[in-house]
N, C-alpha and C. Protein backbone atom coordinates (compact mmCIF):
# COMPACT_ATOMS: atom_id res chain seq x y z
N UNK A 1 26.41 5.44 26.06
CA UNK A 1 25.23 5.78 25.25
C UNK A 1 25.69 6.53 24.00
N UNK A 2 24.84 6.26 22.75
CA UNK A 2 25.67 6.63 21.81
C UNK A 2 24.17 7.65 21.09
N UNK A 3 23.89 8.65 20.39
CA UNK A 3 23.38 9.56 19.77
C UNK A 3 23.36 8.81 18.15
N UNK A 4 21.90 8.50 17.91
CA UNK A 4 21.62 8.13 16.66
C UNK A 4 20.64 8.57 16.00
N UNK A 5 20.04 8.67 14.59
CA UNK A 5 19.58 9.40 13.60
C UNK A 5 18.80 7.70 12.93
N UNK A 6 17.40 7.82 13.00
CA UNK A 6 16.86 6.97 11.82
C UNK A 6 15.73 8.31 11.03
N UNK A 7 15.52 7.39 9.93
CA UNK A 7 14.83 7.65 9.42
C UNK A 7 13.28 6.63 9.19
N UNK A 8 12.41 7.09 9.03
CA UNK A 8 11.21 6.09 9.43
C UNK A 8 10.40 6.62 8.20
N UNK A 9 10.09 5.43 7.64
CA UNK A 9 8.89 5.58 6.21
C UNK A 9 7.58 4.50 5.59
N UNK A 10 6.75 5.41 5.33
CA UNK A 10 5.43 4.06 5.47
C UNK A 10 4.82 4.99 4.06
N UNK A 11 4.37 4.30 2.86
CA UNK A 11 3.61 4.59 1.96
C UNK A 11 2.25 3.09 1.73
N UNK A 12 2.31 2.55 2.59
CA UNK A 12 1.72 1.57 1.83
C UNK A 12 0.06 1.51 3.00
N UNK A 13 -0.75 1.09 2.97
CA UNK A 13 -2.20 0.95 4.41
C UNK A 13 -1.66 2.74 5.36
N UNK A 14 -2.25 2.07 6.46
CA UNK A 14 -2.34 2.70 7.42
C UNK A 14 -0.88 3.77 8.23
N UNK A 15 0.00 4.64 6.80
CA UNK A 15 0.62 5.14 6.81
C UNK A 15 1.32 5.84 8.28
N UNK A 16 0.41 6.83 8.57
CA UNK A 16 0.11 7.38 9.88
C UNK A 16 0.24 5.97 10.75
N UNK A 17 -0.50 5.73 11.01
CA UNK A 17 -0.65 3.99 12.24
C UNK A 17 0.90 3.39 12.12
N UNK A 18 1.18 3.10 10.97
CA UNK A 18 2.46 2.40 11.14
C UNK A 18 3.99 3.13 11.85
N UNK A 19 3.81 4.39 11.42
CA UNK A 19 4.72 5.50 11.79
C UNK A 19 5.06 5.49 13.03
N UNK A 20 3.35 5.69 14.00
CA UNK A 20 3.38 5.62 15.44
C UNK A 20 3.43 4.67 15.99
N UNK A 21 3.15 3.45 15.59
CA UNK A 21 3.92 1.77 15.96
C UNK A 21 5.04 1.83 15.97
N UNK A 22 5.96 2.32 15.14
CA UNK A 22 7.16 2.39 15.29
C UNK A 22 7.79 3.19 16.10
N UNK A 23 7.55 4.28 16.06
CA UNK A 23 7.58 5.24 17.56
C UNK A 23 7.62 4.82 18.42
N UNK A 24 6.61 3.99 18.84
CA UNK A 24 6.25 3.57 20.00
C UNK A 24 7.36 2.11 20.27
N UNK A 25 7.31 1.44 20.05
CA UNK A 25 8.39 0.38 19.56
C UNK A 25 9.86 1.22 20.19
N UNK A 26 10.11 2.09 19.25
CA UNK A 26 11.53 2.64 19.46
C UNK A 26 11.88 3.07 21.06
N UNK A 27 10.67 3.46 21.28
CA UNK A 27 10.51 4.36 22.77
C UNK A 27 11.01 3.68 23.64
N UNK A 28 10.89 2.08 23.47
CA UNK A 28 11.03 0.77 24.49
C UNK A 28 12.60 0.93 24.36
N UNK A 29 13.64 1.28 23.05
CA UNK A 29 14.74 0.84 23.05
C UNK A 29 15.60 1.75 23.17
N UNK A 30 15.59 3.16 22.95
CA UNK A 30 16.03 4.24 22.63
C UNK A 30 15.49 5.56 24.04
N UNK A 31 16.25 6.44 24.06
CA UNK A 31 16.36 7.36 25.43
C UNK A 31 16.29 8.79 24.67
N UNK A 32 16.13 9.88 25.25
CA UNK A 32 16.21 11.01 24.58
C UNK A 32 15.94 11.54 23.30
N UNK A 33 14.45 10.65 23.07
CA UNK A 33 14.05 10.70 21.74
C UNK A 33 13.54 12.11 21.40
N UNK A 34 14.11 12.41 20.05
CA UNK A 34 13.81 13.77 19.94
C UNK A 34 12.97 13.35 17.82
N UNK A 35 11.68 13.83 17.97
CA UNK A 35 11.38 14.04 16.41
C UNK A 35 11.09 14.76 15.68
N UNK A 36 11.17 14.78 14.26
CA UNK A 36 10.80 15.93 13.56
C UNK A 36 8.89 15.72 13.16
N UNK A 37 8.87 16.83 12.49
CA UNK A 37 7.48 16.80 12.40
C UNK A 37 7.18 15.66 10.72
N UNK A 38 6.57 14.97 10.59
CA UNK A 38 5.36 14.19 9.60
C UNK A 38 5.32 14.45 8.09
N UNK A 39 6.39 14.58 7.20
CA UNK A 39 6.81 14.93 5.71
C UNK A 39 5.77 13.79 5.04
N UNK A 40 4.77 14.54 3.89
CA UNK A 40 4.91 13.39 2.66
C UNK A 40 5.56 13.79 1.97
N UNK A 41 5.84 12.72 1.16
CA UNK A 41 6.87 13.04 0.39
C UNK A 41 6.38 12.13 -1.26
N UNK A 42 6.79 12.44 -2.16
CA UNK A 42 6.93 12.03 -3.33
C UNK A 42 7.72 10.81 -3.40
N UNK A 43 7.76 9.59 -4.16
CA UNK A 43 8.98 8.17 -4.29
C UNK A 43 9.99 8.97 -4.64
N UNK A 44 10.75 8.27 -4.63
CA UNK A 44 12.05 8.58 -5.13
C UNK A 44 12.63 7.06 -5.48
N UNK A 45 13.25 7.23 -7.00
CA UNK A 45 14.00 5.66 -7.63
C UNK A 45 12.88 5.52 -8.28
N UNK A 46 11.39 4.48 -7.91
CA UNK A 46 10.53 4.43 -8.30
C UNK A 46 9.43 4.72 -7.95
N UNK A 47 8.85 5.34 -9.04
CA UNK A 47 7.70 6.93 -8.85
C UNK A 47 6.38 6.33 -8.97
N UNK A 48 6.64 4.93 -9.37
CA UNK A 48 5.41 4.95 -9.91
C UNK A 48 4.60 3.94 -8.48
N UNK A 49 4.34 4.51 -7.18
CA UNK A 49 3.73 4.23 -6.05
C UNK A 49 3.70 5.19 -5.00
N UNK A 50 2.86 4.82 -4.06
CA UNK A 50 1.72 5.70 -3.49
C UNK A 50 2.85 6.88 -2.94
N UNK A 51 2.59 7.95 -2.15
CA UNK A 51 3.44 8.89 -1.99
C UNK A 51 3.78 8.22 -0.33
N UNK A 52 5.01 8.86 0.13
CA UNK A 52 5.33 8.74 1.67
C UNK A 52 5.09 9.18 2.57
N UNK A 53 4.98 9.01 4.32
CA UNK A 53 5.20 10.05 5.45
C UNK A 53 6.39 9.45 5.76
N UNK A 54 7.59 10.11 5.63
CA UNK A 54 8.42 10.56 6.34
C UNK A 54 8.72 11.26 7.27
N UNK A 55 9.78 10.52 8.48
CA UNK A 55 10.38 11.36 9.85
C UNK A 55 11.45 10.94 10.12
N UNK A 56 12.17 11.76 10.36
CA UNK A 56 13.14 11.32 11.11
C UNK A 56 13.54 11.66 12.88
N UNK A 57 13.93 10.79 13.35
CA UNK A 57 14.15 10.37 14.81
C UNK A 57 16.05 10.69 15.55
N UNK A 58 15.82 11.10 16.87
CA UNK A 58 17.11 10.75 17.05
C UNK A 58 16.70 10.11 18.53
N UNK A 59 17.63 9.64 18.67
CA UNK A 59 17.67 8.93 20.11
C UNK A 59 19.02 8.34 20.46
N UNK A 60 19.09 7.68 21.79
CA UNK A 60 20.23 7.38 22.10
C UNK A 60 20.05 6.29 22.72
N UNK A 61 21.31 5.29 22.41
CA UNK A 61 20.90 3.69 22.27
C UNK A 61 22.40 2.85 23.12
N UNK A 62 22.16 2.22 24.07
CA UNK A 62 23.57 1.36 24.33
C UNK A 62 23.65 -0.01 23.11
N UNK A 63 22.72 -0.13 22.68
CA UNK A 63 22.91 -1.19 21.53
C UNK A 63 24.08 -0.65 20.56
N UNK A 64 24.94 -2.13 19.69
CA UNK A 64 25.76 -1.84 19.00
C UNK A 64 24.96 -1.65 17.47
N UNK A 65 25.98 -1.05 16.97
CA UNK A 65 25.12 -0.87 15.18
C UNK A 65 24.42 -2.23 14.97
N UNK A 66 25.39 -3.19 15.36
CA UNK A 66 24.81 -4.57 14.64
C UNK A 66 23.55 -5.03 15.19
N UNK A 67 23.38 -4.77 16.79
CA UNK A 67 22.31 -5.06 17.60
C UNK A 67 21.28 -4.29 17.26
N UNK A 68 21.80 -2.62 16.89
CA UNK A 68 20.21 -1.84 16.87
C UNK A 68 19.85 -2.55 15.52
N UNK A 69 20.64 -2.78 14.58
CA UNK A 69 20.27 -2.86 13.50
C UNK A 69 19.14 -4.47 13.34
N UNK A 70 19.11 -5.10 13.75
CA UNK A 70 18.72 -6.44 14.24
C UNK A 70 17.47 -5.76 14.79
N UNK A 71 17.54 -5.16 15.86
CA UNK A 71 16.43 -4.71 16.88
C UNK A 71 15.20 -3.82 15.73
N UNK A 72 15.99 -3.11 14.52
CA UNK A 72 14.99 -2.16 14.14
C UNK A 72 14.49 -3.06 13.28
N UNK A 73 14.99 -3.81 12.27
CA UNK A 73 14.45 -5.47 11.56
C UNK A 73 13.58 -6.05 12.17
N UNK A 74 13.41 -6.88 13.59
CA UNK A 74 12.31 -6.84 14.46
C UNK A 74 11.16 -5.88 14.58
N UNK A 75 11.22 -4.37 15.06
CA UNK A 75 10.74 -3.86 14.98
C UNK A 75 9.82 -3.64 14.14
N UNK A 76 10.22 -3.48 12.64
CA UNK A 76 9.53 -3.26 11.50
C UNK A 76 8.94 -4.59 11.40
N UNK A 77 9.44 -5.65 11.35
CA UNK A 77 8.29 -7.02 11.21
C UNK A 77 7.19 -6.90 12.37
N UNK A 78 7.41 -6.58 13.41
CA UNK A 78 6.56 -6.32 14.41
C UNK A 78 5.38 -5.78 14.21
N UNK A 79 6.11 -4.17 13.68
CA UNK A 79 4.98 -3.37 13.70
C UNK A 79 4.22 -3.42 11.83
N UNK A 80 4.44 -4.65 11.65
CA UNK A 80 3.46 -5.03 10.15
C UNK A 80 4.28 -4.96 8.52
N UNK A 81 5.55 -4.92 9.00
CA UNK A 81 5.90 -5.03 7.50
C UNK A 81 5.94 -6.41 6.87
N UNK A 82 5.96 -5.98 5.24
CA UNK A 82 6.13 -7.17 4.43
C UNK A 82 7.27 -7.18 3.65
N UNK A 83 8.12 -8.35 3.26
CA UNK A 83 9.19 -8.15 2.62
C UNK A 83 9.10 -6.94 1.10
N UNK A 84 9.53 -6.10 1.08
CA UNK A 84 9.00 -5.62 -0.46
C UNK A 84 9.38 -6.01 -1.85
N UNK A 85 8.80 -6.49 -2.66
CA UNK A 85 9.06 -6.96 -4.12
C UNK A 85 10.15 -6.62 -4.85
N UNK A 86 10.05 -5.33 -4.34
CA UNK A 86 11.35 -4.73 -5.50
C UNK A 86 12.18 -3.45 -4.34
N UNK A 87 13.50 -3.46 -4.66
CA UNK A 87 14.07 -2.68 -3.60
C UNK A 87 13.49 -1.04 -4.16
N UNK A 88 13.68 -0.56 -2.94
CA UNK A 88 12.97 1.00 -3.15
C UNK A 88 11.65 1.06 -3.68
N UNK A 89 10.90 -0.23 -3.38
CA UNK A 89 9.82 -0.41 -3.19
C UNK A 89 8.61 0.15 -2.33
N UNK A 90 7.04 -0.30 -2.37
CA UNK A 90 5.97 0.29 -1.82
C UNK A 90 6.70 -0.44 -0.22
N UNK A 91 5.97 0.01 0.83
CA UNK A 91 6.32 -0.49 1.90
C UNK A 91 5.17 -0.17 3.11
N UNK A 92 5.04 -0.76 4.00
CA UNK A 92 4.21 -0.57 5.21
C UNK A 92 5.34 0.13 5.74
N UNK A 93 6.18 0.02 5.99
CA UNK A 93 7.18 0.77 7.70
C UNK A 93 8.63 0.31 7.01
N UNK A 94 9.96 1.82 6.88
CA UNK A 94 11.02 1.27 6.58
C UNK A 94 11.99 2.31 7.53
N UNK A 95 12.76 1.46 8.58
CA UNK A 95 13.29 2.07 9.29
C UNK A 95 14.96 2.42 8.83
N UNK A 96 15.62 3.12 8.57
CA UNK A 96 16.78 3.04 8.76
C UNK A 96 17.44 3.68 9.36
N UNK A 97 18.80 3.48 9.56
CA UNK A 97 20.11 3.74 10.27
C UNK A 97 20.86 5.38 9.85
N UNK A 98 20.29 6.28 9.93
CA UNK A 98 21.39 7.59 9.18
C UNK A 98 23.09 7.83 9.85
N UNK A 99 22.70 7.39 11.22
CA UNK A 99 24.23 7.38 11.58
C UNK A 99 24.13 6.83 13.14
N UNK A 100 25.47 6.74 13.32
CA UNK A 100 24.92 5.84 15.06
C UNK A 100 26.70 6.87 15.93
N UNK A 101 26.37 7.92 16.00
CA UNK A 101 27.33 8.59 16.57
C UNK A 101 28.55 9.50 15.62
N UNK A 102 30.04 9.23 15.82
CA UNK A 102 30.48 9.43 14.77
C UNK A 102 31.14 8.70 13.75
N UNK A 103 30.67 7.14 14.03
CA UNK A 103 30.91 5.84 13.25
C UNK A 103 30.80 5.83 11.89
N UNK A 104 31.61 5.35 11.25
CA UNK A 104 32.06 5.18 10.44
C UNK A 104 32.45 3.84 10.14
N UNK A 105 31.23 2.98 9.16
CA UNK A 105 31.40 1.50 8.96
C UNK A 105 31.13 1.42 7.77
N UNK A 106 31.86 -0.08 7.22
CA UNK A 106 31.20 -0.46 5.91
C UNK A 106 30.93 -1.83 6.46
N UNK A 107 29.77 -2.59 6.46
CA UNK A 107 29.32 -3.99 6.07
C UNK A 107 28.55 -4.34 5.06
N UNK A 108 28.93 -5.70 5.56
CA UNK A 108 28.05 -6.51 3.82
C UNK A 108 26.70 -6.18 4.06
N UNK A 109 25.83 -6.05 5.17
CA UNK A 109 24.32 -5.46 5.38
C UNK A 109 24.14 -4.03 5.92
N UNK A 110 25.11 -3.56 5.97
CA UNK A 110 25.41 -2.30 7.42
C UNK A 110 26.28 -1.51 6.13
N UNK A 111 25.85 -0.42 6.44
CA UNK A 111 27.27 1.43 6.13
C UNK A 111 26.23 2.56 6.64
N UNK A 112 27.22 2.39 7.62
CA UNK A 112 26.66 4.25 8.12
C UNK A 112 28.30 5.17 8.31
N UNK A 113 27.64 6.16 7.92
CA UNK A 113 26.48 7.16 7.96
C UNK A 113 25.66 6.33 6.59
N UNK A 114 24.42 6.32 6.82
CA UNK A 114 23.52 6.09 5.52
C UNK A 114 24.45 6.34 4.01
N UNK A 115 24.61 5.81 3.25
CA UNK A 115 24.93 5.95 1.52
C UNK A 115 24.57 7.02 1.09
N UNK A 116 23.07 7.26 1.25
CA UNK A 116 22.02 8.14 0.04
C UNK A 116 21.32 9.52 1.37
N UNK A 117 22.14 9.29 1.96
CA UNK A 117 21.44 11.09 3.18
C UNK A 117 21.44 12.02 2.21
N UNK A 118 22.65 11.93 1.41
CA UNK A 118 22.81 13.05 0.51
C UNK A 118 22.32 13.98 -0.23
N UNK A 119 21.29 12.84 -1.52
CA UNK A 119 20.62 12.46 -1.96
C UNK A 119 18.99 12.46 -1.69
N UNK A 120 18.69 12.55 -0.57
CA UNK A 120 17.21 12.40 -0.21
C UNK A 120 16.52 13.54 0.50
N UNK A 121 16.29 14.48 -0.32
CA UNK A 121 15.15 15.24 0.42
C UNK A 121 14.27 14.97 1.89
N UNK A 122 13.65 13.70 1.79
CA UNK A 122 12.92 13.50 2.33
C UNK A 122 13.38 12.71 3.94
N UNK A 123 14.88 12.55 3.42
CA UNK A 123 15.42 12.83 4.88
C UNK A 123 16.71 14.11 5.49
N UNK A 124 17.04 14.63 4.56
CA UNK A 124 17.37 16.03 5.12
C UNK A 124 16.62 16.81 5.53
N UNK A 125 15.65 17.67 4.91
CA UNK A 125 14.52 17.90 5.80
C UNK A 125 14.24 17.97 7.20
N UNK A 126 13.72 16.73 7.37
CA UNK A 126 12.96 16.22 8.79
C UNK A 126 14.67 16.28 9.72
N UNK A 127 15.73 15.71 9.15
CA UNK A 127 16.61 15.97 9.60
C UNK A 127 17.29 17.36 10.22
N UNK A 128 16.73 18.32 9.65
CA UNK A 128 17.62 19.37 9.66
C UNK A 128 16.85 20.20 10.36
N UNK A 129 15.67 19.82 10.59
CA UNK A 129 14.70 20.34 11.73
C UNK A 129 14.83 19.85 12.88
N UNK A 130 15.50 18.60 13.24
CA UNK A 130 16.11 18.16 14.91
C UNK A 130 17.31 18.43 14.97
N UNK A 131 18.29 18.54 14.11
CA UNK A 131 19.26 18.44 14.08
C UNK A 131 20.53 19.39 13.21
N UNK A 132 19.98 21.05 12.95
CA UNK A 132 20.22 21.28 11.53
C UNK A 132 21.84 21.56 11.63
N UNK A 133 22.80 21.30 13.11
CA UNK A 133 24.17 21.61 12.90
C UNK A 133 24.78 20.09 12.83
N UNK A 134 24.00 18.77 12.77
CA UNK A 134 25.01 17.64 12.16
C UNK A 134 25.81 17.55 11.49
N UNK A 135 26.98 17.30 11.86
CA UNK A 135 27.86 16.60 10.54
C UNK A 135 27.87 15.46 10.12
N UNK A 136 27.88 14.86 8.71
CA UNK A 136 28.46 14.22 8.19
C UNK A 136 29.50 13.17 8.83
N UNK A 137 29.83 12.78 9.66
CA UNK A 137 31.36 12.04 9.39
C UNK A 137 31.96 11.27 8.56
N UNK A 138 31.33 11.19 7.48
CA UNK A 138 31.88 10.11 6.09
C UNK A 138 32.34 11.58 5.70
N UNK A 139 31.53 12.66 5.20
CA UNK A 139 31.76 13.60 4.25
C UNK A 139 32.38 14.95 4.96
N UNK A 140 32.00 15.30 6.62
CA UNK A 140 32.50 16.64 7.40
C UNK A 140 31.34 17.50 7.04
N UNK A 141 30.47 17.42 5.95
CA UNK A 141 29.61 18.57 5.46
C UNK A 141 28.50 18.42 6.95
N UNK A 142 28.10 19.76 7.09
CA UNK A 142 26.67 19.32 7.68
C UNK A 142 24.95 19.10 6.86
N UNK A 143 24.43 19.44 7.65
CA UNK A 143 22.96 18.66 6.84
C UNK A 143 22.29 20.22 6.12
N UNK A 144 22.46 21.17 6.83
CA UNK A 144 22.63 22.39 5.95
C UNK A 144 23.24 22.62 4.62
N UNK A 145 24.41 22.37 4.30
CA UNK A 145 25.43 22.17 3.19
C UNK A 145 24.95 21.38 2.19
N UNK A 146 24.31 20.29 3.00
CA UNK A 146 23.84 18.92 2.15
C UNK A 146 23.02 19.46 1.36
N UNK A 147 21.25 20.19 2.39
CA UNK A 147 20.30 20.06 1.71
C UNK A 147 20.51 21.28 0.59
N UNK A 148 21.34 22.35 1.01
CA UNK A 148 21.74 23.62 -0.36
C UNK A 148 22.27 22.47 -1.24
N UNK A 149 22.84 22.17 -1.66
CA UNK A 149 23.60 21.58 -2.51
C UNK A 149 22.29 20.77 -3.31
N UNK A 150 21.59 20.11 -2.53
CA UNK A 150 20.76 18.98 -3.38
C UNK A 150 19.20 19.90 -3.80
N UNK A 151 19.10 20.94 -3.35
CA UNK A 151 17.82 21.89 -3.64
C UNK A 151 18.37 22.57 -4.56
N UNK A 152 20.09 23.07 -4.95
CA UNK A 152 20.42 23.70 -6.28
C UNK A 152 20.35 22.50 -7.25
N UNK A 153 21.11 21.11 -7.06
CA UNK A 153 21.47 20.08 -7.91
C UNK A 153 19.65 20.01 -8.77
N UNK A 154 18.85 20.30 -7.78
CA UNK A 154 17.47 19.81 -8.75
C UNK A 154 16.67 20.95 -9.25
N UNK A 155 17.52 21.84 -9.18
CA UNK A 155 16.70 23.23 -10.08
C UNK A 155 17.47 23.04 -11.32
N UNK A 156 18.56 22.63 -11.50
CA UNK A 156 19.57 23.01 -12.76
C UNK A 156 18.79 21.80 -14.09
């Protein structure tokens, strides 16, 4: 069993509803689910659409990266998504991968730890409220380190 981190996001209908579809969904695949509490959040990339609820999740999964990753793609078509127009787009339900243990991958559809954890408020946060002594294993930092760093980077 391996200890994993998504992040879960819905700006588009029934925000709330889609969140807990997915929850619920995950519950079927995932063990020792632990969550943070219900962030909106502001876009980020492009601003100009509706605002977010953000959460992030951990749980623990015998699926491989490639399988959960497949499984959470299902999932999200399941629980009502639509392809989105433009990347970092409006969205019904967007699940992703923040890390799947202390793995360390690059694929042509796949890199975890997540690219942009760094970077995103809106999943450090929710993160650092289940989880606030994580490390990094791309970077060693934890999610503490992270979110100082990116709460000074946007005052300057």
């Amino acid at each position: 069993m391996t200890t994993i981190y998504l992040s879960l996001g819905s700006n588009l209908g029934d925000r709330d509803g889609y969140l807990r579809a997915a929850r619920q969904a995950l519950a079927i695949v995932l063990t020792d689910i632990k969550e943070s509490s219900v962030y909106e959040t502001e876009p980020q990339y492009i601003t100009d659409q509706p605002e977010f609820l953000n959460q992030v999740i951990s749980g623990r999964t015998v699926l491989s990266p490639q399988e959960l990753l497949k499984t959470l793609q299902q999932i999200q078509t399941k629980v009502g998504r639509q392809e989105p127009k433009v990347r970092f787009g409006p969205r019904e339900i967007d699940i992703d991968i923040l890390s799947y243990g202390d793995l360390i991958l690059v694929e042509d559809h796949l890199e975890i730890p997540h690219p942009r954890i760094a970077e995103r408020l809106f999943v450090l946060e929710p993160l650092k409220e289940i989880a606030p002594d994580w490390i990094c294993p791309k970077t060693g930092e934890s999610v503490k380190v992270m979110l100082t760093r990116l709460k000074e980077e946007q005052l300057i």
